[in-house]
Protein backbone atom coordinates (compact mmCIF):
# COMPACT_ATOMS: atom_id res chain seq x y z
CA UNK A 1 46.21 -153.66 -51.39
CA UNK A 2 42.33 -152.73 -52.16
CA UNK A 3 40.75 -154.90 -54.65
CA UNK A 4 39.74 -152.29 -57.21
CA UNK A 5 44.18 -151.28 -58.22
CA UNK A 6 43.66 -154.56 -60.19
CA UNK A 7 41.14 -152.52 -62.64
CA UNK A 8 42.60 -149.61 -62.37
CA UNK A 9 45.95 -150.55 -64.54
CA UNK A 10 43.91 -151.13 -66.84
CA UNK A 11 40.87 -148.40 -66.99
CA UNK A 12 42.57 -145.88 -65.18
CA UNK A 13 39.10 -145.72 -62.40
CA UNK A 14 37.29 -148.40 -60.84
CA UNK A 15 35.07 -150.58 -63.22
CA UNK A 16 35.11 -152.36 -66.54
CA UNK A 17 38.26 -154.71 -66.76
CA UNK A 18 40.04 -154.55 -70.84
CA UNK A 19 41.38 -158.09 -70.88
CA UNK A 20 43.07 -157.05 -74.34
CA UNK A 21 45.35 -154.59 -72.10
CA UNK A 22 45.47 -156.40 -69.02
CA UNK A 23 44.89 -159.84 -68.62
CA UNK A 24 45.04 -162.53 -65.32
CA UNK A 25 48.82 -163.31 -66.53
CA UNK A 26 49.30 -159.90 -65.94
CA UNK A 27 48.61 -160.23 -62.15
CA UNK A 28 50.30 -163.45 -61.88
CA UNK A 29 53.61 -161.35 -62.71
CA UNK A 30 53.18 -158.57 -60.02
CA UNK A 31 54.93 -160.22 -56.88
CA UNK A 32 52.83 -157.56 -54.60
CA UNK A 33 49.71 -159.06 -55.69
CA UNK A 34 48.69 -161.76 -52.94
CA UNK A 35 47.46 -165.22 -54.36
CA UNK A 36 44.44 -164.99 -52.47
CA UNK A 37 43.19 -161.92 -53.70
CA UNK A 38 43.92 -163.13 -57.46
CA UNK A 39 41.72 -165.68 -57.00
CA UNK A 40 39.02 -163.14 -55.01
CA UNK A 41 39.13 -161.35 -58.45
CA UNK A 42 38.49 -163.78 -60.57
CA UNK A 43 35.26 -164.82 -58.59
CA UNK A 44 34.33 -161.14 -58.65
CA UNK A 45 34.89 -160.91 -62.05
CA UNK A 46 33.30 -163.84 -63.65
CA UNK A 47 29.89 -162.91 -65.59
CA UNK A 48 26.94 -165.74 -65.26
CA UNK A 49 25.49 -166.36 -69.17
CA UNK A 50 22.76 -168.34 -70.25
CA UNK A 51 23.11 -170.31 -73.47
CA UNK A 52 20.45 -172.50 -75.33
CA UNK A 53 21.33 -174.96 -77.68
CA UNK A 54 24.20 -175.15 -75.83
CA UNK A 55 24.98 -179.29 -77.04
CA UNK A 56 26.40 -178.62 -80.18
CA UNK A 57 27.87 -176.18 -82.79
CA UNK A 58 27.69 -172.87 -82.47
CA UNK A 59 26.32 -173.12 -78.98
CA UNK A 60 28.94 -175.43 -77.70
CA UNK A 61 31.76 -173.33 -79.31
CA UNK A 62 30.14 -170.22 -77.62
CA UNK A 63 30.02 -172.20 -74.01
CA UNK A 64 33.51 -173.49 -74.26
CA UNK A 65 34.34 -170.12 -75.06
CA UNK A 66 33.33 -168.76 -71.84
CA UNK A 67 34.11 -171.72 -69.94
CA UNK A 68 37.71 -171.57 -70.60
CA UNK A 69 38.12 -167.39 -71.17
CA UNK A 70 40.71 -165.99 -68.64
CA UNK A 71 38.31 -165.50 -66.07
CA UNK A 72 36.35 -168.40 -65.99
CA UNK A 73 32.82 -167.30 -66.69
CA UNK A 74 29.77 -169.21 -65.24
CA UNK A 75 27.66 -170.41 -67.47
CA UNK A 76 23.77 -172.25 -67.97
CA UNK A 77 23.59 -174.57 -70.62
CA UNK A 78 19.85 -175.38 -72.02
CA UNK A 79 19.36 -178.04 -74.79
CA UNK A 80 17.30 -181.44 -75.22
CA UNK A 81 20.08 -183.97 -75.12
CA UNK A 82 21.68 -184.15 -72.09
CA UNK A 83 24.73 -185.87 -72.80
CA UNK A 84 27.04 -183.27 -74.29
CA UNK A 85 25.62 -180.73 -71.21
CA UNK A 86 26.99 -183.67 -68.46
CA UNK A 87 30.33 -183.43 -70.03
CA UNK A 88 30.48 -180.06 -69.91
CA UNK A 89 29.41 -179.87 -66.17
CA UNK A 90 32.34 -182.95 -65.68
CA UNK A 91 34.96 -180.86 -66.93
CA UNK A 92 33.85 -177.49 -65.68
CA UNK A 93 32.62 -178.18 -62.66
CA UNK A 94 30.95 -175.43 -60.18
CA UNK A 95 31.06 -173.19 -63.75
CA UNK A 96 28.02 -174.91 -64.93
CA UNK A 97 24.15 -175.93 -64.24
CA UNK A 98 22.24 -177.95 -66.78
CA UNK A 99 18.93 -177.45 -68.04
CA UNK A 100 17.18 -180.06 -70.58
CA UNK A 101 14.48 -179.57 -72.11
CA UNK A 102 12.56 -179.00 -75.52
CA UNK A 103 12.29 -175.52 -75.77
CA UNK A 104 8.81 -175.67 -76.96
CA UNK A 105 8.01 -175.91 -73.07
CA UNK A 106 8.00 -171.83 -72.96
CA UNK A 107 8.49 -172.78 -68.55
CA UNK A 108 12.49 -173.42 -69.25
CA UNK A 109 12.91 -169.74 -69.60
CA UNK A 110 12.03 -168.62 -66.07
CA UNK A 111 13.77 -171.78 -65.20
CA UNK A 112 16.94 -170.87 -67.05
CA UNK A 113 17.08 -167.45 -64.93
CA UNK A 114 15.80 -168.99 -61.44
CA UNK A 115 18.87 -171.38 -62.05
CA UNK A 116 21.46 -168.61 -62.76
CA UNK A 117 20.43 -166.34 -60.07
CA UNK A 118 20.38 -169.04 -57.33
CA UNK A 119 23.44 -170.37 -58.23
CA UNK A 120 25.78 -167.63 -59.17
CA UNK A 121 24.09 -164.56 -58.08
CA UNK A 122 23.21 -162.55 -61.10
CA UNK A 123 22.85 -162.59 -64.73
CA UNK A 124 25.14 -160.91 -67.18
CA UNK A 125 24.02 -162.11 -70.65
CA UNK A 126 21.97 -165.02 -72.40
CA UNK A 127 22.88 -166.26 -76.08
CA UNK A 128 19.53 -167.54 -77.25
CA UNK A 129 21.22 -169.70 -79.98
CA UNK A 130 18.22 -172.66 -80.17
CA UNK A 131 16.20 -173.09 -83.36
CA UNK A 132 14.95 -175.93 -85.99
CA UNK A 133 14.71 -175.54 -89.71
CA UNK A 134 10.91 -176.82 -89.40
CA UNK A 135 9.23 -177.89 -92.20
CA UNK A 136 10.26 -177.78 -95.75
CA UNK A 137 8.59 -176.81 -98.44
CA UNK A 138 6.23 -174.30 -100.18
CA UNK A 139 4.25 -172.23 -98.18
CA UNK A 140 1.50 -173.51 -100.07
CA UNK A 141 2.21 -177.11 -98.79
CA UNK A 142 2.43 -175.82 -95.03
CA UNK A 143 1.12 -177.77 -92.41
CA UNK A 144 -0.52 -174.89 -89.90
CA UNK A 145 0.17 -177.36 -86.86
CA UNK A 146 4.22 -177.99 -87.68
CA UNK A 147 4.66 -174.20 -88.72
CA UNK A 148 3.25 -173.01 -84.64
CA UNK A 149 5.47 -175.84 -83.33
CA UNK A 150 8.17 -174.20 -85.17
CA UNK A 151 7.69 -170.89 -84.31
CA UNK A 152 7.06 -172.10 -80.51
CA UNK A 153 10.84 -173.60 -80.98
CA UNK A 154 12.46 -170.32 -82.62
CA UNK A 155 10.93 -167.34 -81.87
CA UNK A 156 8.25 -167.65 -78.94
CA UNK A 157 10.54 -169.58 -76.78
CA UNK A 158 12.88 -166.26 -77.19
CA UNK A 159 10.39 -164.00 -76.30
CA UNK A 160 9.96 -166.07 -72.79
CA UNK A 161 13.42 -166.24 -72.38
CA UNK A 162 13.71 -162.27 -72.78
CA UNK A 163 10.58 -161.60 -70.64
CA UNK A 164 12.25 -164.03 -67.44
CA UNK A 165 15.50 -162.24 -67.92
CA UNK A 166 15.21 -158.96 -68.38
CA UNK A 167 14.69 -158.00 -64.63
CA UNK A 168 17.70 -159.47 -63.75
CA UNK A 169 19.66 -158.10 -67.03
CA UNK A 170 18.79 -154.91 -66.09
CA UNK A 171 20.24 -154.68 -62.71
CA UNK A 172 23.55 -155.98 -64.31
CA UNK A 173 23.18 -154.10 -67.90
CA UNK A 174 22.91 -156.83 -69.56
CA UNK A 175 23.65 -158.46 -72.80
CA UNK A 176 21.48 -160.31 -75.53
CA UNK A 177 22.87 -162.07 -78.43
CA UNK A 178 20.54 -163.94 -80.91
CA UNK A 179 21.55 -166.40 -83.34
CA UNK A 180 19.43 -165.15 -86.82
CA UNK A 181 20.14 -166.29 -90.29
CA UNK A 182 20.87 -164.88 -93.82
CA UNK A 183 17.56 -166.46 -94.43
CA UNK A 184 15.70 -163.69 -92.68
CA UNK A 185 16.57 -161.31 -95.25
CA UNK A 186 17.01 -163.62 -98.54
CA UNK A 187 14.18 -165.59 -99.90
CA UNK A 188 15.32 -169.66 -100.30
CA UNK A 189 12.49 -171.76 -101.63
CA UNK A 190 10.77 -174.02 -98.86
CA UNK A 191 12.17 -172.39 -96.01
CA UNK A 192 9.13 -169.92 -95.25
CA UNK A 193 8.75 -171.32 -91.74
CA UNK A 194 12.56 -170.63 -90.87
CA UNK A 195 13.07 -167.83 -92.47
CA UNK A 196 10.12 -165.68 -91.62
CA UNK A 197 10.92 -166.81 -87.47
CA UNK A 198 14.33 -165.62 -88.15
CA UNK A 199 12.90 -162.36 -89.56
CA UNK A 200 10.98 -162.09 -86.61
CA UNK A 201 13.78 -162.61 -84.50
CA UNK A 202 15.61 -159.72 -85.96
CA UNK A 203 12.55 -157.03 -85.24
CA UNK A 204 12.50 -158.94 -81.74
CA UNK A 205 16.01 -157.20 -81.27
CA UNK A 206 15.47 -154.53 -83.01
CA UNK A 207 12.60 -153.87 -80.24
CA UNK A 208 14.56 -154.50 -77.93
CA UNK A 209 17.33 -151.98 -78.88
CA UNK A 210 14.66 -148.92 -78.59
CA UNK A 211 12.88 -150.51 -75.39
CA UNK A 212 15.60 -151.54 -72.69
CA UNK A 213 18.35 -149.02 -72.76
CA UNK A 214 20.28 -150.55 -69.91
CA UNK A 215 20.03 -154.28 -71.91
CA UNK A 216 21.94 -154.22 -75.08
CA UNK A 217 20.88 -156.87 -77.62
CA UNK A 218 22.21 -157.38 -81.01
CA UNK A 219 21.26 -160.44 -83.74
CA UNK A 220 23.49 -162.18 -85.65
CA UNK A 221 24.25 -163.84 -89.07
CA UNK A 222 26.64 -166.50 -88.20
CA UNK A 223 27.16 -167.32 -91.99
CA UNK A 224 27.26 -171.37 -93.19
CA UNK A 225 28.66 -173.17 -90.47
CA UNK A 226 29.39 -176.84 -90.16
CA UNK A 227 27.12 -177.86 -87.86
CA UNK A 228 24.15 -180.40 -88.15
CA UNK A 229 21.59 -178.48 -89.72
CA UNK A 230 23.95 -178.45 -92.36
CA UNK A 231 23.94 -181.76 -92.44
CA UNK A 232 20.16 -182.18 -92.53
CA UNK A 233 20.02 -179.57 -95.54
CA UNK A 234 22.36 -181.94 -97.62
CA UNK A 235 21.46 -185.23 -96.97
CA UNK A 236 17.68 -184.83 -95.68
CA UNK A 237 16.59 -182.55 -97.65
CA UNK A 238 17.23 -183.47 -101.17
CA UNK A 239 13.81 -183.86 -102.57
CA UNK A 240 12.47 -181.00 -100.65
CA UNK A 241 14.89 -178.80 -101.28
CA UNK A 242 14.80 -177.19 -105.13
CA UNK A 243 17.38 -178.76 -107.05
CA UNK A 244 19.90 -175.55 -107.08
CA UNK A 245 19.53 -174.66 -103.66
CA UNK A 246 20.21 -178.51 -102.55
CA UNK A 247 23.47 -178.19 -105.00
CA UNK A 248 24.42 -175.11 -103.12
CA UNK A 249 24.68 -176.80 -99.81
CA UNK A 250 26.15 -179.89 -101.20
CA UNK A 251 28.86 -177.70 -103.38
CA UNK A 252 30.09 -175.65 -100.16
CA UNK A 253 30.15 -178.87 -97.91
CA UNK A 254 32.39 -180.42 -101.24
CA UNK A 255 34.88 -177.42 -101.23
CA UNK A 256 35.41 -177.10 -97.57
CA UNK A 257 33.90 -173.48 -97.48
CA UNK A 258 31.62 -174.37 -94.54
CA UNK A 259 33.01 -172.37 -91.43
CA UNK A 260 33.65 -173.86 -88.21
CA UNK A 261 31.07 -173.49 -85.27
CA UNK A 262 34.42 -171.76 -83.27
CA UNK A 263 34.73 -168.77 -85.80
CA UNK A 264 31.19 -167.17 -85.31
CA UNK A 265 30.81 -168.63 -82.16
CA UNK A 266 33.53 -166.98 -80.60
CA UNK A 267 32.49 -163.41 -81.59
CA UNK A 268 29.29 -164.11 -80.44
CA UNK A 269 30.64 -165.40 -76.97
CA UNK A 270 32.69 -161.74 -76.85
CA UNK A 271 29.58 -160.19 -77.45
CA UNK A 272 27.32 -161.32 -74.61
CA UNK A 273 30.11 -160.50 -72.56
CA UNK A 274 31.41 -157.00 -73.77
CA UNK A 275 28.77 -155.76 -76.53
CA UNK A 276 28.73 -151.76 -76.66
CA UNK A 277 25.33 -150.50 -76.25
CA UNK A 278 25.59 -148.72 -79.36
CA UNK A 279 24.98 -152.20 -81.21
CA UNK A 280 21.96 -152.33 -79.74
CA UNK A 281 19.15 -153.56 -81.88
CA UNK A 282 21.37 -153.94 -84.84
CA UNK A 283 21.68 -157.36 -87.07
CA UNK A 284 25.24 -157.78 -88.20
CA UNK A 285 26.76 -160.72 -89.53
CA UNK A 286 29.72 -162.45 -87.26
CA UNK A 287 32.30 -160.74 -89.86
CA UNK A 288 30.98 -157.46 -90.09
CA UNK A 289 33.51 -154.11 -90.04
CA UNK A 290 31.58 -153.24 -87.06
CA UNK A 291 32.28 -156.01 -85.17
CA UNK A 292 36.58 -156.49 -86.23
CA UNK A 293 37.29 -155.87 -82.21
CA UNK A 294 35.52 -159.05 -81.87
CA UNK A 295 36.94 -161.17 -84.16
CA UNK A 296 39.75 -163.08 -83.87
């Protein structure tokens, strides 16, 4: 039996696999299928991300997300602390490579790609999800040499990320997913550094979107997450933070309103893999109308 019937259940022609119409358990129920050529598939199949920040949070929800999907995706994890990446690479095996690093060091980007290509063949996506909240405090209390080392960390890192990549996203018509902020479109008091690379972030997208028509990349709001920057906000921020925003944080952490890394991180995951390249330079956040065939 050729190896393109599997897709064509599903799509009706050779290409794009629907997982919500037809998925692996699907296969595993059609006695003429041959075990060996399941598991050909699901080689063939699996996509090869990239994804910074991967230790933690929203990055580690996105990468155990892949990881575990019904086809098994391959994926490169990038962060600093290499702990949380090893334990990913003990359970997952062959799936993953590690990269540490600080992701100042703009070399990790061509890096990142070099060690996706090498070891799986192509690239299909890259979630840049890294970032710092910086300094806080007024802008006119900025420290020149801590706001560049911020914006090496959140938005100039991205731009060497995209730059390695995009030959390689191109061949595969690619995905790019950014992690962005509601503070690149709302003013908070002290956050000028964060914000404004967030803002930056979005136009980097939004760039993108009328620049690479084979590479579809979209930026998103995740919303308030429990994750550690959350953390820092409440309980290292207090005197640099104005008193109502601090209360703000502190109020939603109280009431359990936070969301969990999984619920924006798991769109996002969908996206790098199956984004429609009418998204394409758009900033949505994770719970948007447009995005419902995402969500879970």
């Amino acid at each position: 039996m050729p190896l393109d019937y599997i897709t064509q259940k599903s799509t009706g022609s050779r290409g794009h696999l629907n997982y919500s119409t037809y998925t692996t358990t699907d296969f595993l129920t059609t006695a003429s299928i041959d075990q060996s050529l399941i598991h050909q598939y699901r080689i063939m199949s699996a996509k090869t991300i990239i994804v910074t920040g991967a230790s933690r949070g929203i990055g580690l929800s996105i990468t155990k997300y892949l990881l575990s999907a019904p086809q098994s995706h391959n994926v490169v994890v990038v962060a600093r602390s290499p702990e949380p990446l090893q334990k990913l690479k003990d359970q997952y095996g062959k799936q993953v490579e590690i990269l540490n690093g600080d992701l100042a060091d703009f070399s990790l980007a061509p890096k990142a790609v070099d060690l996706a290509v090498k070891s799986f063949g192509k690239l299909d996506g890259i979630v840049l999800n890294h970032g710092m909240l910086g300094q806080v405090g007024k802008i006119a209390e900025a420290e020149p040499e801590q706001w560049k080392y911020g914006w090496d960390v959140n938005f100039l890192s991205l731009v060497a990320f995209v730059k390695a990549a995009l030959p390689a996203l191109r061949e595969t018509k690619g995905k790019i997913i950014f992690t962005s902020s509601g503070a690149s479109v709302t003013a908070y008091t002290g956050w000028g550094l964060y914000g404004a690379s967030k803002a930056a972030m979005n136009h980097l997208a939004l760039s993108l979107g009328d620049e690479e028509p084979d590479v579809t990349s979209v930026s998103i709001r995740p919303g308030m997450v429990d994750t550690e920057m959350q953390r820092e906000l409440r309980e290292d921020h207090a005197t640099s933070l104005v008193p109502h925003i601090h209360s703000k944080f502190v109020g939603v952490h109280k009431e359990g309103k936070l969301l969990k890394p999984e619920q924006p991180g798991h769109v996002m995951a969908k996206l790098v893999l199956d984004a429609p390249s009418a998204l394409s330079g758009k900033f949505l956040s994770w719970n948007d109308k447009e995005l419902a065939g995402f969500q879970e």
